[in-house]
Protein backbone atom coordinates (compact mmCIF):
# COMPACT_ATOMS: atom_id res chain seq x y z
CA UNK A 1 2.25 -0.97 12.09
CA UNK A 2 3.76 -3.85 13.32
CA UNK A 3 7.22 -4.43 15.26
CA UNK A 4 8.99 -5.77 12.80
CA UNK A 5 8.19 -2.91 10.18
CA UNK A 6 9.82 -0.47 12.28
CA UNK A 7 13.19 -2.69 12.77
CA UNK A 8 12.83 -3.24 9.09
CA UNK A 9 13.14 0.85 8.72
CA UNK A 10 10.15 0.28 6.84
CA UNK A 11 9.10 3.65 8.73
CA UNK A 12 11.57 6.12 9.68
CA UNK A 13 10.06 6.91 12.56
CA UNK A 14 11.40 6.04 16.48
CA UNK A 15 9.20 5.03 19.28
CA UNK A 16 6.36 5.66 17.10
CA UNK A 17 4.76 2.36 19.07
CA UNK A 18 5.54 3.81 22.34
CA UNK A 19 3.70 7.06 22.33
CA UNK A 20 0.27 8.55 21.06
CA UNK A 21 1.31 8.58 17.61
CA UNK A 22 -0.29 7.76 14.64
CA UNK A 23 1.11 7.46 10.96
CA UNK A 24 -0.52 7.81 7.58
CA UNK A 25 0.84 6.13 4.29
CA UNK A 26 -0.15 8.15 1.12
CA UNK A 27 0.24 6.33 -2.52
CA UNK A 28 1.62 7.23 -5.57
CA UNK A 29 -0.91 8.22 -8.74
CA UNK A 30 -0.55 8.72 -11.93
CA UNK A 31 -2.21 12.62 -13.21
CA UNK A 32 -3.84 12.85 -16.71
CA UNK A 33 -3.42 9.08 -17.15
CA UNK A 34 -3.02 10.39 -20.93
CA UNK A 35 -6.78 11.06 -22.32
CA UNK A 36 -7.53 13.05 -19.29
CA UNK A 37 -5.27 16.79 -18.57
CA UNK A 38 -6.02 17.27 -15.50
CA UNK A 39 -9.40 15.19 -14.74
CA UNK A 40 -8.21 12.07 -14.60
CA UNK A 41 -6.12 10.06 -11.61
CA UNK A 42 -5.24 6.72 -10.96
CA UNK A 43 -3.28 5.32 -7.81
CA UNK A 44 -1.01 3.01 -7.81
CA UNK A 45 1.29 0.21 -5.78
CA UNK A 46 3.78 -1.74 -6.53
CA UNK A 47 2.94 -5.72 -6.06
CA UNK A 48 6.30 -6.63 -4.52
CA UNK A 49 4.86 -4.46 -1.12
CA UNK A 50 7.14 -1.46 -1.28
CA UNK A 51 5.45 1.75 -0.02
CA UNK A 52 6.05 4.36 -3.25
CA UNK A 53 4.46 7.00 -1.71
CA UNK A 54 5.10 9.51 1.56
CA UNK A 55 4.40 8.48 5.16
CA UNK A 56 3.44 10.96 8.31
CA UNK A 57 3.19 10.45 11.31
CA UNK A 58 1.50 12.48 14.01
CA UNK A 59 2.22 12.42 17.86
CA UNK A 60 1.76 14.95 20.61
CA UNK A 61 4.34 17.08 20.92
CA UNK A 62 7.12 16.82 23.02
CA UNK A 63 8.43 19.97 25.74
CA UNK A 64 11.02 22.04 24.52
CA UNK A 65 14.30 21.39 26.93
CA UNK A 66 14.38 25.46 25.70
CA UNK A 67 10.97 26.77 26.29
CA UNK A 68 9.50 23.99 28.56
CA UNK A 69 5.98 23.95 26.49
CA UNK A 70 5.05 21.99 24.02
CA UNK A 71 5.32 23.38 20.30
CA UNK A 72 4.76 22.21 16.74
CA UNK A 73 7.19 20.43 15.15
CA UNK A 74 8.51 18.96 11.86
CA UNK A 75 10.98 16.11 11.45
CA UNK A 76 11.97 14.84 7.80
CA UNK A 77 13.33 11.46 7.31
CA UNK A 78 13.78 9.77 4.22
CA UNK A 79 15.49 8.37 0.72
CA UNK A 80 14.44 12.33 -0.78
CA UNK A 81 14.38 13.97 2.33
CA UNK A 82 17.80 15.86 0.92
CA UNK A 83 15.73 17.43 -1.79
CA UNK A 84 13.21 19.05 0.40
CA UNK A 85 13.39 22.65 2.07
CA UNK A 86 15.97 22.86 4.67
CA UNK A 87 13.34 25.62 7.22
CA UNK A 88 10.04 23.82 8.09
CA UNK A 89 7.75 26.92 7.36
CA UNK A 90 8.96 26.08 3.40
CA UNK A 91 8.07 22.89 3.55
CA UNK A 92 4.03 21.70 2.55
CA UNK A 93 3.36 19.43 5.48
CA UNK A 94 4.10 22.42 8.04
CA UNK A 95 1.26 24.63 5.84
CA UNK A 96 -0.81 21.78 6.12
CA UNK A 97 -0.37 21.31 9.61
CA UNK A 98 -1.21 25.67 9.90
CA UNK A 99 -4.57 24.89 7.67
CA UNK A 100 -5.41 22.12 9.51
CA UNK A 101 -5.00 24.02 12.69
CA UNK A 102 -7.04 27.36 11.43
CA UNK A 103 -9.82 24.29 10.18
CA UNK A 104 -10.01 22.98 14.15
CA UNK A 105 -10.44 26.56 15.66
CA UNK A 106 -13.31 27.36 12.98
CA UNK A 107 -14.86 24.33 14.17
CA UNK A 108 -14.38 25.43 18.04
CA UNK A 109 -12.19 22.50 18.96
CA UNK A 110 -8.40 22.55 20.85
CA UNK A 111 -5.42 22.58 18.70
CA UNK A 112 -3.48 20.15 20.27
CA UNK A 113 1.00 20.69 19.54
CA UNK A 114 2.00 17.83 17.55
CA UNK A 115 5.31 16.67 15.94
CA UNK A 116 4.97 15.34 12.52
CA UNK A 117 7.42 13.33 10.85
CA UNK A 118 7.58 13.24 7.25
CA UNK A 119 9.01 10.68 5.39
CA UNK A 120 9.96 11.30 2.48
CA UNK A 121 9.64 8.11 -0.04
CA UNK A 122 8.88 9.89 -2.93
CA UNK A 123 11.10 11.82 -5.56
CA UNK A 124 10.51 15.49 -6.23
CA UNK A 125 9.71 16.28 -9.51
CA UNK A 126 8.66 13.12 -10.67
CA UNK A 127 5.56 12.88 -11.85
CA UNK A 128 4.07 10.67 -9.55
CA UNK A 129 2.64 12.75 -7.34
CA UNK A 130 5.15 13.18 -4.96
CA UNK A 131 3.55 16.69 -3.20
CA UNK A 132 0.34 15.50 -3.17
CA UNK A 133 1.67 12.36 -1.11
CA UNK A 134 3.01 14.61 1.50
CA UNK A 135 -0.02 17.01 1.48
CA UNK A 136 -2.68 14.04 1.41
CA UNK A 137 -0.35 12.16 4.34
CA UNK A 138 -0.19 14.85 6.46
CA UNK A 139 -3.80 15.83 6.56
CA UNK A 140 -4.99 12.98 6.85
CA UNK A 141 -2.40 11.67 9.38
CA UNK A 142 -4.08 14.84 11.33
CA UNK A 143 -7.21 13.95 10.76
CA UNK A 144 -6.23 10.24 12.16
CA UNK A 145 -4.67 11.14 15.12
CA UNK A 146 -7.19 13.82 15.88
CA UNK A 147 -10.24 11.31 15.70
CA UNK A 148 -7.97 8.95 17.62
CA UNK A 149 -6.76 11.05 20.45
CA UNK A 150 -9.11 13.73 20.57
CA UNK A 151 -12.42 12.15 19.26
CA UNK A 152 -12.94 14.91 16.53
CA UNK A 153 -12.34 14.40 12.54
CA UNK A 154 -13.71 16.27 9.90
CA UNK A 155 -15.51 13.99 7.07
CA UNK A 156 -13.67 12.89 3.65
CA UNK A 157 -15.39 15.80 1.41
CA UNK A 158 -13.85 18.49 4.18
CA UNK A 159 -10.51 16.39 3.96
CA UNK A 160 -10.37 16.45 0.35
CA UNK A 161 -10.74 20.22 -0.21
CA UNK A 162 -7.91 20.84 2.26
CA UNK A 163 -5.45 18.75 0.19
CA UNK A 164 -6.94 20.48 -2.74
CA UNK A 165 -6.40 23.90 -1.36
CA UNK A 166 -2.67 22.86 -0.52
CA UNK A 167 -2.15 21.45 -4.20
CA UNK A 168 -3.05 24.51 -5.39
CA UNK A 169 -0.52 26.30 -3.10
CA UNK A 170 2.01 24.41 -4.53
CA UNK A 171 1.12 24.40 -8.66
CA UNK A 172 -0.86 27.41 -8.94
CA UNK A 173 -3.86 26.34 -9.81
CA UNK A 174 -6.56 24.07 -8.31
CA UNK A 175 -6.73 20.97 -9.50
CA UNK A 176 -7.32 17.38 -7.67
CA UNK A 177 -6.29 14.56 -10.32
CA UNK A 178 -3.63 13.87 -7.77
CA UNK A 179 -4.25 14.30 -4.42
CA UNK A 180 -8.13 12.48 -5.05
CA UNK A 181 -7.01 9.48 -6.16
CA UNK A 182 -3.95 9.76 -3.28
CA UNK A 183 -6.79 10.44 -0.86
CA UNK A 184 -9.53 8.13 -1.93
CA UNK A 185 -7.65 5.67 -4.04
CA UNK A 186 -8.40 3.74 -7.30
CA UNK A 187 -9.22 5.85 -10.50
CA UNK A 188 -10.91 9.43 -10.48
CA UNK A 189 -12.80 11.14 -12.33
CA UNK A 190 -12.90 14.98 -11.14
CA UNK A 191 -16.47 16.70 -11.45
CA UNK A 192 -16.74 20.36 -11.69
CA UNK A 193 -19.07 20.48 -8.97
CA UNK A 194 -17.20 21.93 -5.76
CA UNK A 195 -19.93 19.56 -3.84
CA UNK A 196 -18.99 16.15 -5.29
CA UNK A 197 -15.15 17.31 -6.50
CA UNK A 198 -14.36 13.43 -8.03
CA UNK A 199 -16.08 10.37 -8.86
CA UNK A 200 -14.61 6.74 -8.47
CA UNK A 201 -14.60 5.40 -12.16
CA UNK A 202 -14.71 1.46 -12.31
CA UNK A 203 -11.25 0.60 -13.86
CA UNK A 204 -9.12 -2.13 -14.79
CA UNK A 205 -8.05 -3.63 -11.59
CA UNK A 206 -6.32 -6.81 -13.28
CA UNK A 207 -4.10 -4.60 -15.43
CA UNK A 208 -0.47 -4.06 -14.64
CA UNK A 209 0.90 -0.76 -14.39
CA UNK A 210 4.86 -0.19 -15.04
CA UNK A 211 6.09 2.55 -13.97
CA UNK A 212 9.55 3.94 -14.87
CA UNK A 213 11.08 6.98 -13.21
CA UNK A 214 14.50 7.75 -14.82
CA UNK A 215 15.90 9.35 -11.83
CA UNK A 216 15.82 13.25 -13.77
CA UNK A 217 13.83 15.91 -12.49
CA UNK A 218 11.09 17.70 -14.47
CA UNK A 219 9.44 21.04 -12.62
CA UNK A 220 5.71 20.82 -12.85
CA UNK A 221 5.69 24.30 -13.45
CA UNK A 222 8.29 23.42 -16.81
CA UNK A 223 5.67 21.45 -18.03
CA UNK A 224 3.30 23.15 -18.27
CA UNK A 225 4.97 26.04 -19.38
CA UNK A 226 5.61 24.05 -22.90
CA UNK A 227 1.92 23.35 -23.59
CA UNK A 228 0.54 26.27 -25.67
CA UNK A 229 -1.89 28.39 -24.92
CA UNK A 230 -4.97 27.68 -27.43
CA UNK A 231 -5.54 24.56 -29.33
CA UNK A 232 -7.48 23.94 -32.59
CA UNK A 233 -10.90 22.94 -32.72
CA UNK A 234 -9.52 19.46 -34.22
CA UNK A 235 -7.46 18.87 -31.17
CA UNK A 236 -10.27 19.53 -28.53
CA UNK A 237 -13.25 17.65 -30.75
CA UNK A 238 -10.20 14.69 -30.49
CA UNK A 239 -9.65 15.38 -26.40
CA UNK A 240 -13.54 15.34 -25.55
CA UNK A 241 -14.23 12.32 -27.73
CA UNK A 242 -11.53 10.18 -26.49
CA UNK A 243 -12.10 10.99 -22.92
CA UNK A 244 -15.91 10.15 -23.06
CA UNK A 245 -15.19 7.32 -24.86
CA UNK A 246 -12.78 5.93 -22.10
CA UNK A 247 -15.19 6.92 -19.43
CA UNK A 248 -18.11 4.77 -21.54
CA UNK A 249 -15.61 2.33 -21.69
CA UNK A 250 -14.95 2.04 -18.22
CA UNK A 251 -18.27 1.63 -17.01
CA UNK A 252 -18.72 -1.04 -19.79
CA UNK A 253 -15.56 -2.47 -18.73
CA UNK A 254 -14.35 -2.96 -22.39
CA UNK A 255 -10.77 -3.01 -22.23
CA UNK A 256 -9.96 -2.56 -25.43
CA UNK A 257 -12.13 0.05 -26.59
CA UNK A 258 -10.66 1.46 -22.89
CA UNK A 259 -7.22 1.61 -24.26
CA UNK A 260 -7.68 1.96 -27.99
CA UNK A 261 -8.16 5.68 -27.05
CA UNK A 262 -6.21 6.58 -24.24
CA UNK A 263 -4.26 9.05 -26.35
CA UNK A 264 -3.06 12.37 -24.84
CA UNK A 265 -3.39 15.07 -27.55
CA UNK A 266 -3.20 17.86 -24.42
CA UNK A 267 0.27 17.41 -23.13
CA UNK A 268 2.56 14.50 -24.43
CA UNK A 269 3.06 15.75 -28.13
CA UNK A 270 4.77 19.17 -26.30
CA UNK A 271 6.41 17.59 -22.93
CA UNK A 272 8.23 14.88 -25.22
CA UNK A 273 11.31 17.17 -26.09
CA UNK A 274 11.99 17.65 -21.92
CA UNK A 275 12.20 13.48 -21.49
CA UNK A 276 15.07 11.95 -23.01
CA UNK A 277 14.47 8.56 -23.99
CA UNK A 278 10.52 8.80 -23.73
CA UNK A 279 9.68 8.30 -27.49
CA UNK A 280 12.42 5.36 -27.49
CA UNK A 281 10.69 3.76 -25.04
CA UNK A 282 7.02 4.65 -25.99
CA UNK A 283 7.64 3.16 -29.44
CA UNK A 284 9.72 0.00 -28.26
CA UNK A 285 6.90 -0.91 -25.98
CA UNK A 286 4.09 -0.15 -27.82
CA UNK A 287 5.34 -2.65 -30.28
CA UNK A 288 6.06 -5.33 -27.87
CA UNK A 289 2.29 -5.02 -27.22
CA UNK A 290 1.77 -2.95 -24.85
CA UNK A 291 -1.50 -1.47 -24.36
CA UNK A 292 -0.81 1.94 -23.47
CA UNK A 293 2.31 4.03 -22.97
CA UNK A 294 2.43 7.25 -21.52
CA UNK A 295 4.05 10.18 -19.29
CA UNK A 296 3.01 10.14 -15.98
CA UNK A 297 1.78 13.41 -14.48
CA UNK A 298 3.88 16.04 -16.09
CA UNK A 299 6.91 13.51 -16.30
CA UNK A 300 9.21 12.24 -16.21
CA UNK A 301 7.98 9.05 -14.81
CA UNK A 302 7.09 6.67 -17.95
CA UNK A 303 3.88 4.61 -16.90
CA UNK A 304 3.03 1.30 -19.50
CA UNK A 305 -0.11 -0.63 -19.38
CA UNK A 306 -0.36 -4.60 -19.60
CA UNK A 307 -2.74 -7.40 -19.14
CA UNK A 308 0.14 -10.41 -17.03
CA UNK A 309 2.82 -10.21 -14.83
CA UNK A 310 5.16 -11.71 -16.75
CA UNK A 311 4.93 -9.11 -19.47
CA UNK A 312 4.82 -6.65 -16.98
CA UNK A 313 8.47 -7.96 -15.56
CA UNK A 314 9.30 -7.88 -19.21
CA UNK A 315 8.96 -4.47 -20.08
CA UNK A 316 10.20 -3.55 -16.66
CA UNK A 317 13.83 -4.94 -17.38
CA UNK A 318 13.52 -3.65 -20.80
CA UNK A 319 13.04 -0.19 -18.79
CA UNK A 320 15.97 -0.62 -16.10
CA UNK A 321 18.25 -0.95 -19.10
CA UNK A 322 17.55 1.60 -21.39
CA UNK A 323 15.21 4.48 -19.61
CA UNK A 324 16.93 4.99 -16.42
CA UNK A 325 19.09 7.35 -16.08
CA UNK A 326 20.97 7.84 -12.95
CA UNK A 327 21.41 6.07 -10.01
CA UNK A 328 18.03 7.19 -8.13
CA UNK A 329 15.93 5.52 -10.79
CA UNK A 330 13.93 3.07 -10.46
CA UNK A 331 10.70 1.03 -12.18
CA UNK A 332 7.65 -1.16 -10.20
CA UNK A 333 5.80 -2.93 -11.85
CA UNK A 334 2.17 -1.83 -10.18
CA UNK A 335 -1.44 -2.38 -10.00
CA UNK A 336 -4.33 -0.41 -8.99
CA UNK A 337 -3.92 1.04 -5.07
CA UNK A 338 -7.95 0.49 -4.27
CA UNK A 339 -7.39 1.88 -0.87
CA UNK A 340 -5.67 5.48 -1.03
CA UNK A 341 -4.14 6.80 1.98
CA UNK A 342 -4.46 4.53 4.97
CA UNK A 343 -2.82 3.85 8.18
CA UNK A 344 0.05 1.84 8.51
């Protein structure tokens, strides 16, 4: 982190050059990426350098002027820190911090009082990923400033299932097509082998990524309660094939076999009805050529997939004008985040 990134406001964060302190950007992904529910993840960053995504960081602990010890602590700063739990024990970074903390004393080493400070970049309820940023931030801002200040860390795999463990806190269910590609970065392919947990799949790193989020919230848990609760044999022969066909495709690096089946049979044809202007928009840019079009997570962040910039910007104006809508939307046009969470 540099000097001018802090007088920028680029973090949030005072002094942070001045103390032990060490802070963690986390990126925004895209969950499903359409042909796969749940197994699939893809991270993402805007080219223009803005940080869509959550940063933490992780100092020691100052003394309470009360108490005179030190004691954990959690600050929230941020463009969405107003839609966030008001008490710090509600709040995901604080049960991160607690897991982390019951982690260290497993492993016989001294839990050292921090102050985090989360901030918060990322929309709730967007379908970017937004808790996984925080979750996948804050552990691994601890695990930073732990190997930095206290030469102990736990490896990536160990790192992983703690973000995966808080994820599941959150949605209910365990499920890493988020937080892994957060974590690790680039596109993901989650194994059901609690040893291995996700694979990096080779993807298409020159593609642009649009991404549109209309400034509406959509629950995760609303989603999902629309999707039904069997599906005909039709629907998962169609699933299966088209996600091992994108996976062959991938590895092949055939592009357009790639998109030519990155259809979402799972979710999209029941979560359209909760996102206004999504089939408008899917239709429109399909037809201007786009390759893909689909919902982002559970919504209601559109994501479209080109091959140039300059269609990229194209669709993206297209977007500001007619998908947003209120005054906390945005769109980026993106490309593939290679690196996943990393400090800043």
């Amino acid at each position: 982190m540099t000097t001018n990134q802090v007088a920028s406001g680029e973090c949030s964060t005072k002094e942070v050059l001045d103390k032990k302190a060490v802070s963690v950007f986390a990126p925004a992904s895209i969950g499903n990426v359409s042909v796969g529910f749940d197994v699939l993840g893809l991270a993402v960053k805007p080219i223009d350098g803005t940080l869509l995504g959550d940063v933490v960081t992780v100092e020691r602990a100052v003394e309470s002027s009360v108490e005179g010890a030190q004691v954990d602590s959690l600050v929230v700063v941020g463009a969405f820190a107003n839609k966030l739990p008001k008490a710090k024990e509600d709040n995901i970074v604080w049960s991160c911090l607690q897991l982390f903390n019951q982690a260290l004393l497993a492993e016989n080493q001294t839990v050292v009082p921090v102050q985090m400070t989360l901030d918060k970049k990322m929309p709730v309820g967007s379908g970017l990923g937004s808790s996984a940023c925080s979750v996948v931030a804050a552990l691994a801002g601890l695990n930073a400033f732990y190997e930095k200040f206290q030469s102990f860390s736990f490896d990536e795999k160990t790192v992983l299932k703690m973000t995966g463990q808080m994820e599941a806190q959150i949605s209910g269910s365990l499920h890493y097509d988020n937080v892994a590609p957060c974590y690790l970065g680039g596109l993901q392919l989650m194994v059901p082998d609690n040893e291995v947990i996700s694979r990096v799949l080779p993807g298409f790193n020159d593609c642009y990524y649009v991404m549109a989020y209309p400034g509406i919230e959509v629950s995760t848990k609303a989603a999902r309660d629309v999707l039904p609760t069997s599906y005909s044999r039709a629907d998962v022969i169609s699933y299966g094939q088209n996600l091992a066909t994108f996976v062959d495709a991938c590895h092949r690096q055939d592009k357009a076999q790639a998109f030519s089946v990155l259809t979402d049979v799972v979710a999209e044809p029941y979560r359209t009805n909760l996102l206004p202007k999504y089939q408008q928009a899917h239709d429109h840019l399909m037809a201007e050529g786009a390759h893909a079009v689909g919902i982002s997570g559970s919504g209601p962040t559109l994501f479209c997939i080109c091959d140039n910039e300059q269609q990229a910007q194209s669709y993206a104006l297209w977007l500001k004008e007619n998908y947003l809508q209120t005054d906390l939307g945005f769109v980026h046009v993106c490309q593939v985040d290679e690196a996943g969470a990393v400090k800043i």
